[in-house]
PDB file of N, CA and C in Angstrom:
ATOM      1  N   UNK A   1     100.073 104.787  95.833  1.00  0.00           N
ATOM      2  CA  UNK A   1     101.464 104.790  96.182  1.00  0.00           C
ATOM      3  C   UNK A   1     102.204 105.577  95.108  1.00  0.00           C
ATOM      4  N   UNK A   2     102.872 106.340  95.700  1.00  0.00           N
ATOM      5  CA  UNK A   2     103.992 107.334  94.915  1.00  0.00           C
ATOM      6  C   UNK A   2     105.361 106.767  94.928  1.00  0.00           C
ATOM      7  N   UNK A   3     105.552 106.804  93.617  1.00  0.00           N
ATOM      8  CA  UNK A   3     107.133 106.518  93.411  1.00  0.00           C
ATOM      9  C   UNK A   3     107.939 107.200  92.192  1.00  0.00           C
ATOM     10  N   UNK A   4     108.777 107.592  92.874  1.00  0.00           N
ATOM     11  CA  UNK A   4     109.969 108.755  92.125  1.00  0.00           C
ATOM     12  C   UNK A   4     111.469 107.558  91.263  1.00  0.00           C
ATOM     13  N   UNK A   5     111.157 107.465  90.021  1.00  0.00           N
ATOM     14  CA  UNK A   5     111.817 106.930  89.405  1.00  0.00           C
ATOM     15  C   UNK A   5     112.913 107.917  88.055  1.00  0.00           C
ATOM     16  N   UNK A   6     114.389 107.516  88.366  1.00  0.00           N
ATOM     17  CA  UNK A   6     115.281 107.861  87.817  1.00  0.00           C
ATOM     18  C   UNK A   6     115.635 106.525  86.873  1.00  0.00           C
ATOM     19  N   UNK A   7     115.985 106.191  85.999  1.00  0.00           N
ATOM     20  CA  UNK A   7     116.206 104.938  85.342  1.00  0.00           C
ATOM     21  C   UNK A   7     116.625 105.095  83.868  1.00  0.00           C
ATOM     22  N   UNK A   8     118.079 105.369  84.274  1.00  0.00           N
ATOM     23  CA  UNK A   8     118.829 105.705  82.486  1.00  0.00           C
ATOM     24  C   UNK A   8     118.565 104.770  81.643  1.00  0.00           C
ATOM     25  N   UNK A   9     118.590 104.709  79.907  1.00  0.00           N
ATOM     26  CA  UNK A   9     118.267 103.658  79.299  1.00  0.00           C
ATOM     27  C   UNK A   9     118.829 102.807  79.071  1.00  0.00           C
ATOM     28  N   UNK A  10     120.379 102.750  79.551  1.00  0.00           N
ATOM     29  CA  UNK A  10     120.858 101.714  79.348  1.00  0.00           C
ATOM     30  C   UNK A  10     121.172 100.745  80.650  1.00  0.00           C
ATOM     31  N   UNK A  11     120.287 101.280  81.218  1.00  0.00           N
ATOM     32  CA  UNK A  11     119.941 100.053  82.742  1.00  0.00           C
ATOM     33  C   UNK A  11     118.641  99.328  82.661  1.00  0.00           C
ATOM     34  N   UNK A  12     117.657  99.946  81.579  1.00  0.00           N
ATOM     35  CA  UNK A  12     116.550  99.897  81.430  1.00  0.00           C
ATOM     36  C   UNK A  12     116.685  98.866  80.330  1.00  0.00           C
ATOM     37  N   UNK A  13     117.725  98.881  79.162  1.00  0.00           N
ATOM     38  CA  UNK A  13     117.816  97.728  78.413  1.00  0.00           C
ATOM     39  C   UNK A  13     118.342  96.360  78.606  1.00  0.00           C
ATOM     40  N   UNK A  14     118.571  96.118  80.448  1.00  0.00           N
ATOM     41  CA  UNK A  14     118.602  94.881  80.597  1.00  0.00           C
ATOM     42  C   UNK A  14     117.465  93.795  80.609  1.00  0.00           C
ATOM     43  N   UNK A  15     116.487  95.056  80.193  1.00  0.00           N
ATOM     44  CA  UNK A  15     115.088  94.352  80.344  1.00  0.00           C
ATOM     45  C   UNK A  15     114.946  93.305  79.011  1.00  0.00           C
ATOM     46  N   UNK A  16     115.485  94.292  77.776  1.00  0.00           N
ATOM     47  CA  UNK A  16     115.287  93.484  76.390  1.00  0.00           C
ATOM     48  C   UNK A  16     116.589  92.989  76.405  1.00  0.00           C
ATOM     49  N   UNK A  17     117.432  92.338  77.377  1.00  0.00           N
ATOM     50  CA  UNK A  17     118.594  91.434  76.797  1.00  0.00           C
ATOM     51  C   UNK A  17     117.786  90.775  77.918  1.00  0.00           C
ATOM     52  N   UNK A  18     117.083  90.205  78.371  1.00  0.00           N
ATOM     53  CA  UNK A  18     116.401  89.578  79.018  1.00  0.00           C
ATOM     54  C   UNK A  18     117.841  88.821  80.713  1.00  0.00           C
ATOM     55  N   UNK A  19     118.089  90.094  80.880  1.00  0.00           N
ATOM     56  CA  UNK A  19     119.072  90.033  82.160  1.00  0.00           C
ATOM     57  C   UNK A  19     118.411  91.072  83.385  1.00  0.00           C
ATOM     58  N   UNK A  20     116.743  91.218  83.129  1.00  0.00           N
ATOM     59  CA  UNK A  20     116.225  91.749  84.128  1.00  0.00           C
ATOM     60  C   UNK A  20     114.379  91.457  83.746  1.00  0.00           C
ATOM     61  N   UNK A  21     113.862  91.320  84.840  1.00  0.00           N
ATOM     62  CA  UNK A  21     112.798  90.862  84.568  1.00  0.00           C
ATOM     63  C   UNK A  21     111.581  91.932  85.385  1.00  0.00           C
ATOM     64  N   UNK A  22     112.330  92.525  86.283  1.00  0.00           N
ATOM     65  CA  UNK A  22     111.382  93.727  87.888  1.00  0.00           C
ATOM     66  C   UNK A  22     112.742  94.770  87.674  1.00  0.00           C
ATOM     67  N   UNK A  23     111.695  95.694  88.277  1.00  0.00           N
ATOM     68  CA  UNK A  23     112.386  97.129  88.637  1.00  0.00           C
ATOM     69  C   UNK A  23     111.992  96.747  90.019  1.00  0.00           C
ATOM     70  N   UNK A  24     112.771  97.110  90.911  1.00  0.00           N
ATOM     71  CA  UNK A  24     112.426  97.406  92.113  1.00  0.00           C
ATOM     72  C   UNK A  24     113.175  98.849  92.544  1.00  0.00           C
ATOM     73  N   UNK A  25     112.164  99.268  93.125  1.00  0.00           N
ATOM     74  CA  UNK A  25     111.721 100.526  93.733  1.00  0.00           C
ATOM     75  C   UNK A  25     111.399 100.687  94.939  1.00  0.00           C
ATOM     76  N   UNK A  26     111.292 101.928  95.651  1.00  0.00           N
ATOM     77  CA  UNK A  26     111.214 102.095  97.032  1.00  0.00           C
ATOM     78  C   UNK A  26     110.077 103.694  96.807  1.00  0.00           C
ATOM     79  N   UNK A  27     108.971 103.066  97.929  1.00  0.00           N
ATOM     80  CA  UNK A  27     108.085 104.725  97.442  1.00  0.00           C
ATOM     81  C   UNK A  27     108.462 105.375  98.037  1.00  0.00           C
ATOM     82  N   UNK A  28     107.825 106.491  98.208  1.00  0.00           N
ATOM     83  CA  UNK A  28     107.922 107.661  98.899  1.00  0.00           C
ATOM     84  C   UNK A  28     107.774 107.667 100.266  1.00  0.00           C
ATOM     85  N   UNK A  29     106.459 106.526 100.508  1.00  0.00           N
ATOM     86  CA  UNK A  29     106.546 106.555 101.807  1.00  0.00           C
ATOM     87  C   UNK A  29     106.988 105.257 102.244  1.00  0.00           C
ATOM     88  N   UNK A  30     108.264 104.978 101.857  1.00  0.00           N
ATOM     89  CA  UNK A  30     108.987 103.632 102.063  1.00  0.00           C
ATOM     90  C   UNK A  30     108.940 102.499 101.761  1.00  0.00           C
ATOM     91  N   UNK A  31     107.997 102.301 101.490  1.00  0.00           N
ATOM     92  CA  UNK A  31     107.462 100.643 100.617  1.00  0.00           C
ATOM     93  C   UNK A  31     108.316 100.184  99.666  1.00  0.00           C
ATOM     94  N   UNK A  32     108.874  98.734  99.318  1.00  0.00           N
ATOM     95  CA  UNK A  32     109.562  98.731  98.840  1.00  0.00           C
ATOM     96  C   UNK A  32     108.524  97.875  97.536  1.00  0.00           C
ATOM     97  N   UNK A  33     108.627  97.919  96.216  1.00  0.00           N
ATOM     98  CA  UNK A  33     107.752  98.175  95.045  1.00  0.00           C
ATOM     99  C   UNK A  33     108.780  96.716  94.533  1.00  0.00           C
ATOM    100  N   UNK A  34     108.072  95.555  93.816  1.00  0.00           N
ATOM    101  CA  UNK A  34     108.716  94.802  92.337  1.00  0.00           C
ATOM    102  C   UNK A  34     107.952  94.643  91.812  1.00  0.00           C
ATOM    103  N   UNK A  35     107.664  95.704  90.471  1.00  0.00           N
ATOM    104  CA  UNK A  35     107.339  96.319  89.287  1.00  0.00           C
ATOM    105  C   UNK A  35     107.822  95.162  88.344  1.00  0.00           C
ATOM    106  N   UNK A  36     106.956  94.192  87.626  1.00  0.00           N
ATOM    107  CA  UNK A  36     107.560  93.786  86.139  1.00  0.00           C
ATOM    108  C   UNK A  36     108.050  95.239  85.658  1.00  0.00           C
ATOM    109  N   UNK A  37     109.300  94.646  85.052  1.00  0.00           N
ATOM    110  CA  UNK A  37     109.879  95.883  83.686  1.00  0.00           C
ATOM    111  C   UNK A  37     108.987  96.124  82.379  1.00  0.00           C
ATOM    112  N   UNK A  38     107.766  95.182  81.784  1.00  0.00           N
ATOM    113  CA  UNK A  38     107.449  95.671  80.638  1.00  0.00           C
ATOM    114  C   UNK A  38     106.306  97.070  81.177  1.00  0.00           C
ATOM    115  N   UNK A  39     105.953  97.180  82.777  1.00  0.00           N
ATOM    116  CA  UNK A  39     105.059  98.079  83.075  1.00  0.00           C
ATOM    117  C   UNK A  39     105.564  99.649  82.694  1.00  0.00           C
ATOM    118  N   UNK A  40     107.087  99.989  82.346  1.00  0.00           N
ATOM    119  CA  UNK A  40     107.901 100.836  82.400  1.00  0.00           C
ATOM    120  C   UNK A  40     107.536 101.218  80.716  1.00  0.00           C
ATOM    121  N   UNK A  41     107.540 100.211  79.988  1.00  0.00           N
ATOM    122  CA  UNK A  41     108.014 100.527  78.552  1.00  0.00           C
ATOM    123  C   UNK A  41     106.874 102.233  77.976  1.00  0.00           C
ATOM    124  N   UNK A  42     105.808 101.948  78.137  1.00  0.00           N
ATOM    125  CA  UNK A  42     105.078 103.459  77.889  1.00  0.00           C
ATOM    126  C   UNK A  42     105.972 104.209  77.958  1.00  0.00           C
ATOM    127  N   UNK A  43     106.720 104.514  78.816  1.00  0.00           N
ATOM    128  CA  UNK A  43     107.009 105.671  79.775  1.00  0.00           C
ATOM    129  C   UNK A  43     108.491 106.082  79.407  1.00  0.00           C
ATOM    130  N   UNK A  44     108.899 104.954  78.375  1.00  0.00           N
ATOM    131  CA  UNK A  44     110.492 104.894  78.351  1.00  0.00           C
ATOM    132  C   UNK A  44     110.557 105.572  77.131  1.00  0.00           C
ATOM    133  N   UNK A  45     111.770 106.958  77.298  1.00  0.00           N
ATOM    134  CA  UNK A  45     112.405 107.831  75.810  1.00  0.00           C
ATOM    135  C   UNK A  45     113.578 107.204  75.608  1.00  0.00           C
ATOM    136  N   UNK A  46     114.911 107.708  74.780  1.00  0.00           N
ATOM    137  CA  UNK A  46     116.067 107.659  74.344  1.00  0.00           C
ATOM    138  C   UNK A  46     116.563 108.180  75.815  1.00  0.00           C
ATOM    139  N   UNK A  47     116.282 109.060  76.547  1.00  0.00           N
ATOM    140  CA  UNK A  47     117.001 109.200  77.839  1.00  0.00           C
ATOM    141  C   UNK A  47     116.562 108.052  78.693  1.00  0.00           C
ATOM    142  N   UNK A  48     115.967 107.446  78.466  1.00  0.00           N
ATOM    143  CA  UNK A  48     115.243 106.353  79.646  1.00  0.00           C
ATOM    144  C   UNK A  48     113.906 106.645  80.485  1.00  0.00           C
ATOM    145  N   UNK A  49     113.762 106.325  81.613  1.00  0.00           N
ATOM    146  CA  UNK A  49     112.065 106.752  82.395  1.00  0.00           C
ATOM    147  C   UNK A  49     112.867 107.115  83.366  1.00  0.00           C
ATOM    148  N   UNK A  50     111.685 108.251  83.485  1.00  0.00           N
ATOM    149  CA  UNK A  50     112.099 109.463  84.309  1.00  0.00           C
ATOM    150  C   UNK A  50     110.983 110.266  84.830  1.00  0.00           C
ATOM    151  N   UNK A  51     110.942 110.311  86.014  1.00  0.00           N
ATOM    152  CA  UNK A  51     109.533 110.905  86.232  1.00  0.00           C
ATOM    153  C   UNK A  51     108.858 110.435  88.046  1.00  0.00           C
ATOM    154  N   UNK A  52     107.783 111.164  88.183  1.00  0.00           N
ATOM    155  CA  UNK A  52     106.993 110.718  89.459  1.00  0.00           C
ATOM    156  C   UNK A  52     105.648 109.802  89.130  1.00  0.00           C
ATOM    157  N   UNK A  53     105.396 108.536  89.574  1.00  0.00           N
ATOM    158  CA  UNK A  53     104.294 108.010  89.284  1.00  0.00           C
ATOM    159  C   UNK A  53     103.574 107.537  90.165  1.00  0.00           C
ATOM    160  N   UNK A  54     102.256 107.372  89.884  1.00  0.00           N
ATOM    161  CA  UNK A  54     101.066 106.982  90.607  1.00  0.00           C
ATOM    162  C   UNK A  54     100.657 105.293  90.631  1.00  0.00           C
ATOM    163  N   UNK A  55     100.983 104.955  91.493  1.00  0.00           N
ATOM    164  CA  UNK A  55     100.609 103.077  91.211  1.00  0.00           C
ATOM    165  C   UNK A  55      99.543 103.167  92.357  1.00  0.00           C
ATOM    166  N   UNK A  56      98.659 102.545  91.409  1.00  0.00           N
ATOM    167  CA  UNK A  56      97.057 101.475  92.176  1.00  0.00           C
ATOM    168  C   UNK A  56      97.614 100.645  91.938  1.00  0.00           C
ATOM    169  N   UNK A  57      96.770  99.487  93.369  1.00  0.00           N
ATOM    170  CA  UNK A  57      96.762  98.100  93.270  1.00  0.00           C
ATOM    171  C   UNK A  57      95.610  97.548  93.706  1.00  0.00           C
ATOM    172  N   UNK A  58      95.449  96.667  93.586  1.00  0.00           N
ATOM    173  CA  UNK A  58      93.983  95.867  93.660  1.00  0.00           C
ATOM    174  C   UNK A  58      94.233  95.281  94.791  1.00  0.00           C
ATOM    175  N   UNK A  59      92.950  94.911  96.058  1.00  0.00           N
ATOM    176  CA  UNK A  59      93.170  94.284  97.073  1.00  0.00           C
ATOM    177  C   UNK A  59      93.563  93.349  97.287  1.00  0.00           C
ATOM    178  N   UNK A  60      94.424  92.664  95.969  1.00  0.00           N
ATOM    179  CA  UNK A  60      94.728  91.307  96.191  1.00  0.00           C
ATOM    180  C   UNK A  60      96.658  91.812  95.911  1.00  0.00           C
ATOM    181  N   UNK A  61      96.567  92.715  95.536  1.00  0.00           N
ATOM    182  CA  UNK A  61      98.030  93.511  95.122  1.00  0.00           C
ATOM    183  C   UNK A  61      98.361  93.643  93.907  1.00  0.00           C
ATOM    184  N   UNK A  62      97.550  93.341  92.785  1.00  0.00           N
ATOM    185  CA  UNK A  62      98.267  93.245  91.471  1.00  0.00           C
ATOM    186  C   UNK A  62      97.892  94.767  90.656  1.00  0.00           C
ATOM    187  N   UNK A  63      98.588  94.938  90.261  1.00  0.00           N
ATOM    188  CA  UNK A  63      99.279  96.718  89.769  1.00  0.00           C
ATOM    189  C   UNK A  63      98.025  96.782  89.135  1.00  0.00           C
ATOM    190  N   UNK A  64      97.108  98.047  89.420  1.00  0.00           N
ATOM    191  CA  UNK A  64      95.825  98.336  88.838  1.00  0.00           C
ATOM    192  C   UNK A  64      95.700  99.304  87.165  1.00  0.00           C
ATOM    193  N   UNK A  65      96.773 100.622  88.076  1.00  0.00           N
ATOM    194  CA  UNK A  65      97.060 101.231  86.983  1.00  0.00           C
ATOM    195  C   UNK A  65      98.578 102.289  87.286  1.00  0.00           C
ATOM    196  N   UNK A  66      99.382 102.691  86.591  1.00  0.00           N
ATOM    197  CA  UNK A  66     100.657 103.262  86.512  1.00  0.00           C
ATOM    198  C   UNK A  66     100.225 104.520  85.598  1.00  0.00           C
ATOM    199  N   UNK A  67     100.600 105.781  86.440  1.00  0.00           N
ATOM    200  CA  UNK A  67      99.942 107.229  86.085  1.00  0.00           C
ATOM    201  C   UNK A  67     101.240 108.242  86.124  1.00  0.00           C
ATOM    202  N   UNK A  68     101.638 108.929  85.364  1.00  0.00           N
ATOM    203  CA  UNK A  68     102.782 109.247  85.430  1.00  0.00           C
ATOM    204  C   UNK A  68     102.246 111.314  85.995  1.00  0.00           C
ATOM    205  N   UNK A  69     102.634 111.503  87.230  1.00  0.00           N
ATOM    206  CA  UNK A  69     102.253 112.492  87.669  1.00  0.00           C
ATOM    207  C   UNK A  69     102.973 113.697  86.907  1.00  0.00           C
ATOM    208  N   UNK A  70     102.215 114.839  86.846  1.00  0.00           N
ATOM    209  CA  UNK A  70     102.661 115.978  86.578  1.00  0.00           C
ATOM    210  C   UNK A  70     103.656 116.640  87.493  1.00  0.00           C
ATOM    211  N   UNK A  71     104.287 117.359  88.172  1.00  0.00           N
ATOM    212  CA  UNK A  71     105.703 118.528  88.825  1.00  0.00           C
ATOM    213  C   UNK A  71     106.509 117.004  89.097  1.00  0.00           C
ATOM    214  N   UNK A  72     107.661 118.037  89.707  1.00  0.00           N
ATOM    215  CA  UNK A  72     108.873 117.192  90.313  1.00  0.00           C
ATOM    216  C   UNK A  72     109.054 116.332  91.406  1.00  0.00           C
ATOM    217  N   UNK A  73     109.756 115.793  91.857  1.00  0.00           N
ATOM    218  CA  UNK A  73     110.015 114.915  92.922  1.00  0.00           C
ATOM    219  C   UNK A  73     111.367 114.258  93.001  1.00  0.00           C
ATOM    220  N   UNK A  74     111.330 114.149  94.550  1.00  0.00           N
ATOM    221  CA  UNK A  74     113.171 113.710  94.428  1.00  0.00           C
ATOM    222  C   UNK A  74     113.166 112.203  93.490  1.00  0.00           C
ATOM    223  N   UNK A  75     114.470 112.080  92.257  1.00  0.00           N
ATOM    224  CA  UNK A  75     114.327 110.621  92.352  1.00  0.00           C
ATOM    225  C   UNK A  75     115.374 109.563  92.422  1.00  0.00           C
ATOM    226  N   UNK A  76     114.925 108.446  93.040  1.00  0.00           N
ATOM    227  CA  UNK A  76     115.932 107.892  93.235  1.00  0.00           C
ATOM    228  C   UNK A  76     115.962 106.475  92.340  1.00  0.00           C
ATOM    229  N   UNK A  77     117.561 106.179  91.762  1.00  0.00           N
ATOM    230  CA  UNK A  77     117.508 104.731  90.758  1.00  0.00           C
ATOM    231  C   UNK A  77     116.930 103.461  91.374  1.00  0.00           C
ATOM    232  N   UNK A  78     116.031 103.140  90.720  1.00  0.00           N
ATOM    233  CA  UNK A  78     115.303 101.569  91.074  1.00  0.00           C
ATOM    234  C   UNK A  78     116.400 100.760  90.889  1.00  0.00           C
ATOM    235  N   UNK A  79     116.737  99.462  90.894  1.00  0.00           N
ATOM    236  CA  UNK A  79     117.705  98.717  90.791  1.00  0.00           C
ATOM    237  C   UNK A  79     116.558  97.682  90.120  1.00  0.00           C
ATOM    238  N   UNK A  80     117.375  96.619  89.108  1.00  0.00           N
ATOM    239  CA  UNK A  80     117.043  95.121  88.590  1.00  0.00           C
ATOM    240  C   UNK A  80     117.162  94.079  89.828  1.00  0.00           C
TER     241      UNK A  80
END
């Protein structure tokens, strides 16, 4: 599953005032994604996470691995 994440850092630091606990997201091909927030932290600069990523899940659903793809993609803000 592909998902195109926009996520400035100071939406991203409701995670460490502990006033957010999931990103939720919507993929590409519509699925709607709740991501714990510490799965983000790798990925997070001074601008925030930003980028196209690759999520596996295991047949039972639990997040296998988070791959942050190489070119562009439209993206749209996950919400808390």
């Amino acid at each position: 599953m592909i998902v195109d994440v926009a996520l400035p850092a100071e939406r991203y630091l409701a995670w460490y005032r502990g006033q957010a606990g999931r990103v939720l997201m919507v993929s590409r091909d519509g699925r709607r994604v709740s991501l714990p927030a510490h799965h983000l932290r790798a990925f997070l600069t001074h601008e925030g996470v930003y980028g196209s990523f690759l999520m596996r899940f295991t047949a039972d659903g639990k997040l296998l691995s988070l791959e942050r793809l190489g070119g562009e993609g439209p993206c749209s803000a996950p919400s808390f």
